[in-house]
N, C-alpha and C. Protein backbone atom coordinates (compact mmCIF):
# COMPACT_ATOMS: atom_id res chain seq x y z
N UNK A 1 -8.07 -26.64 9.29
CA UNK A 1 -9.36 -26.06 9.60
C UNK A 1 -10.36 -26.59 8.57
N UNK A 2 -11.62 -27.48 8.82
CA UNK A 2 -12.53 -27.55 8.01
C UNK A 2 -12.95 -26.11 7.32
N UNK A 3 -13.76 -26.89 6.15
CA UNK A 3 -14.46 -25.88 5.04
C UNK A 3 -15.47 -25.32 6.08
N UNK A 4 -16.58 -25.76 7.04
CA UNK A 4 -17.23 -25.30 7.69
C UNK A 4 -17.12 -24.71 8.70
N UNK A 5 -15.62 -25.00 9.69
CA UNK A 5 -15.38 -23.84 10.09
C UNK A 5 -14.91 -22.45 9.66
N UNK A 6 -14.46 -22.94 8.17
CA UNK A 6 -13.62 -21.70 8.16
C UNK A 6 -14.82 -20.73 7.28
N UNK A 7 -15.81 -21.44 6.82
CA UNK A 7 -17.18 -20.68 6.25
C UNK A 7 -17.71 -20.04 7.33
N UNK A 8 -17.59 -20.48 8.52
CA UNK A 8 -18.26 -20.26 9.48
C UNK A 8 -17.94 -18.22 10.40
N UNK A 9 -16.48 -18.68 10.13
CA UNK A 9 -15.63 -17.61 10.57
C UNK A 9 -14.78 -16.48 10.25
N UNK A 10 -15.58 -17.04 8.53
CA UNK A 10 -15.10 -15.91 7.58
C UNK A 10 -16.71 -15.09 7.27
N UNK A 11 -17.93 -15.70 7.52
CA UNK A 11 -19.28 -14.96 7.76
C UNK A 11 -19.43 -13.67 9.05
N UNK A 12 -18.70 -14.48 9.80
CA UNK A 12 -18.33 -13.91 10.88
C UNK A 12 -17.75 -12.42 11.30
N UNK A 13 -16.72 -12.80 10.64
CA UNK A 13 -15.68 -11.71 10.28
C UNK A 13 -15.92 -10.80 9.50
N UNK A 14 -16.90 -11.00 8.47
CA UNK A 14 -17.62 -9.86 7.53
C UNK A 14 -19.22 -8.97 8.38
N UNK A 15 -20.06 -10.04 9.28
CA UNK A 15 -20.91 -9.57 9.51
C UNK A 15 -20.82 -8.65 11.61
N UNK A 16 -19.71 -9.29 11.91
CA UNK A 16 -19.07 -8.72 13.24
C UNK A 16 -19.26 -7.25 13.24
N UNK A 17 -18.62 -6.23 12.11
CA UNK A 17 -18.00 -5.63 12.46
C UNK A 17 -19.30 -4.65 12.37
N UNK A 18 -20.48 -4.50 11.55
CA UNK A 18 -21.79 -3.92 11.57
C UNK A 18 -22.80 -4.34 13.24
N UNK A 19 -22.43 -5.35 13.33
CA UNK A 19 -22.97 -5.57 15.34
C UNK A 19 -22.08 -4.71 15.99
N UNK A 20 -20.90 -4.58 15.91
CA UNK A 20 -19.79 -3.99 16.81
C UNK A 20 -20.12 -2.16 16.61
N UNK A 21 -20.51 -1.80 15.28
CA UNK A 21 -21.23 -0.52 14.64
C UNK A 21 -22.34 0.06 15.55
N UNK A 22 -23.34 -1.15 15.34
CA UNK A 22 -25.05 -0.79 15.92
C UNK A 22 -24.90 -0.74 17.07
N UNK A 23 -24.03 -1.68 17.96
CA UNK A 23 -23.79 -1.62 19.79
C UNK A 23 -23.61 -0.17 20.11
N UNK A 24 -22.06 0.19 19.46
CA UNK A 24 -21.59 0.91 19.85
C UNK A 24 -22.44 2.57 19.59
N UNK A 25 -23.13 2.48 18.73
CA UNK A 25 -23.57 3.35 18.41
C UNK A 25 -24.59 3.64 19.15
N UNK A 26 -25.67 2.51 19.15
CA UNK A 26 -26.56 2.92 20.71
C UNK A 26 -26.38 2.80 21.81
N UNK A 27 -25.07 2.15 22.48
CA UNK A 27 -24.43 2.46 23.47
C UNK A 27 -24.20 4.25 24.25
N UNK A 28 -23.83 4.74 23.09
CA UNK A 28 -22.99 6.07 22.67
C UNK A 28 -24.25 6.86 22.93
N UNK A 29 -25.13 6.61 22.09
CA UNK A 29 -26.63 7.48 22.15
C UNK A 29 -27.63 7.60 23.19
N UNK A 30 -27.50 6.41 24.21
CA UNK A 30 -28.24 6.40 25.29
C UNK A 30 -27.13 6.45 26.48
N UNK A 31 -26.47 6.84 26.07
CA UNK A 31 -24.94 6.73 27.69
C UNK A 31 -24.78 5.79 28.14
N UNK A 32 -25.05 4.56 27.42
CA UNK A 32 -24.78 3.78 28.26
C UNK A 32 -23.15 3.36 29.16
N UNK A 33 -23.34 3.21 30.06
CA UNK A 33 -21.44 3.51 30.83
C UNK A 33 -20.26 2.09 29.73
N UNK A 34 -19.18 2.54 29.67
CA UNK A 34 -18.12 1.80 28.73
C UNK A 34 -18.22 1.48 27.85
N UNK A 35 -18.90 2.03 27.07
CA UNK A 35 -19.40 1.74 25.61
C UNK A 35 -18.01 1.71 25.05
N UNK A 36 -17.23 2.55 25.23
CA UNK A 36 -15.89 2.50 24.72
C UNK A 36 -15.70 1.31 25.00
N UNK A 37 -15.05 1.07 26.19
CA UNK A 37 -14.40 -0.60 26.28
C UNK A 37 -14.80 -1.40 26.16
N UNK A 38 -16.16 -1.32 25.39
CA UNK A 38 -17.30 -2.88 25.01
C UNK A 38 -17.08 -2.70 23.66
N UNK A 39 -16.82 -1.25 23.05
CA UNK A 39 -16.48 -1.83 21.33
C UNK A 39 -15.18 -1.89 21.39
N UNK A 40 -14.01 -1.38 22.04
CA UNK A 40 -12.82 -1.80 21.89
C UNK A 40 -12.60 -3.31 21.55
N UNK A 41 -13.34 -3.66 23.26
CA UNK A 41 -13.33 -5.46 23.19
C UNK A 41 -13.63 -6.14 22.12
N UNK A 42 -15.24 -6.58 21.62
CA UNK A 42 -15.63 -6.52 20.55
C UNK A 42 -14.59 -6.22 19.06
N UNK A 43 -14.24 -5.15 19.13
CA UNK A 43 -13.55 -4.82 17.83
C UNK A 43 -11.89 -5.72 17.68
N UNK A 44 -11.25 -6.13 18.78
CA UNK A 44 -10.49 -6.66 19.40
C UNK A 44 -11.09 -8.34 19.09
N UNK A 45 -11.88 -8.82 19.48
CA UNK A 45 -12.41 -10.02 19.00
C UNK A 45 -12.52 -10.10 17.61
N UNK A 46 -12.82 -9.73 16.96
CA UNK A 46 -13.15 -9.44 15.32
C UNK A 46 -11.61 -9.35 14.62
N UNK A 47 -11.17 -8.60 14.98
CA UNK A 47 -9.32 -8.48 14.49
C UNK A 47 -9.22 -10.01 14.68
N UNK A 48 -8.88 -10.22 15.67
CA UNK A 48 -8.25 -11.63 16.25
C UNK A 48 -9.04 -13.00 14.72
N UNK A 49 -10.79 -12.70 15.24
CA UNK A 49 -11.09 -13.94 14.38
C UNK A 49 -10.44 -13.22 12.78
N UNK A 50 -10.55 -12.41 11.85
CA UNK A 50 -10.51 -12.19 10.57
C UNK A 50 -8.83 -12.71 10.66
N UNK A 51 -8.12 -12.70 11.57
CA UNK A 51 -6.72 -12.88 11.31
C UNK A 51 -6.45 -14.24 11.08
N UNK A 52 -7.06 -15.08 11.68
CA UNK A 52 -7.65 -16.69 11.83
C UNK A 52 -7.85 -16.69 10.24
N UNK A 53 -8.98 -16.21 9.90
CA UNK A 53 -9.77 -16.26 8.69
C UNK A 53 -8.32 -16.19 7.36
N UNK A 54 -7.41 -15.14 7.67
CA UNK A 54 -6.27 -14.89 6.66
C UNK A 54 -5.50 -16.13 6.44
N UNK A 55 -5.18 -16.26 8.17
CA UNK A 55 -3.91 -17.53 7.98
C UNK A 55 -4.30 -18.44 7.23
N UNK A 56 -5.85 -19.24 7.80
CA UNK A 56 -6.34 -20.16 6.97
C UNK A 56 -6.43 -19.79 5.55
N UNK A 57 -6.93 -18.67 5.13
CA UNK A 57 -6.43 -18.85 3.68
C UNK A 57 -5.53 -18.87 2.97
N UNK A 58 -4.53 -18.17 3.50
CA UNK A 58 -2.88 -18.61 3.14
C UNK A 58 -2.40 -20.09 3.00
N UNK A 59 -2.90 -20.02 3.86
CA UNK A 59 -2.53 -22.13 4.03
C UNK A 59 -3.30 -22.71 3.12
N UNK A 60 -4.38 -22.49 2.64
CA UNK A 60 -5.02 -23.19 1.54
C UNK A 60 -4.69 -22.96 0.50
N UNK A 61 -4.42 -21.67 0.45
CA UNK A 61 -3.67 -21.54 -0.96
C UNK A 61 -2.21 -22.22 -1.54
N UNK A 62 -1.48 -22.00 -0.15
CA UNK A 62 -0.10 -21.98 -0.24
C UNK A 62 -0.29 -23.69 -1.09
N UNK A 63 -1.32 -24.25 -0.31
CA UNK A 63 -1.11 -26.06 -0.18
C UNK A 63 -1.68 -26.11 -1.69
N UNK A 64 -2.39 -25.66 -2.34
CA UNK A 64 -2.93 -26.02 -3.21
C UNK A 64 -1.73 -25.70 -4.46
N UNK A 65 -1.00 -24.75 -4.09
CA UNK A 65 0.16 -24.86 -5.56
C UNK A 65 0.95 -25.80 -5.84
């Protein structure tokens, strides 16, 4: 994984989870219908990329000893 993707998707992974927050929250406040299963999803996407984000750093580390 490049340095720029993985800068890319570790920004990502830190700033996701405050969008996934604000959705859900005015989702929730105006009724909007499945708000549940739009932050599930969402929150579900975010797991997935930060897990990306781990492996790759494992692997950089591992390689660098």
């Amino acid at each position: 994984m490049s340095n720029k993707l993985y800068d890319g998707l570790k920004c990502f992974s830190l700033v996701f989870p405050l969008f996934i927050t604000l959705i859900l929250a005015i989702m929730t406040i105006w009724n909007i219908p499945y708000a549940e299963q739009i932050g599930l999803t969402l929150s579900a996407i975010e797991t997935f990329v930060a897990g990306l984000v781990k492996i790759a750093n494992d692997k950089y580390k591992k390689a660098k000893k």
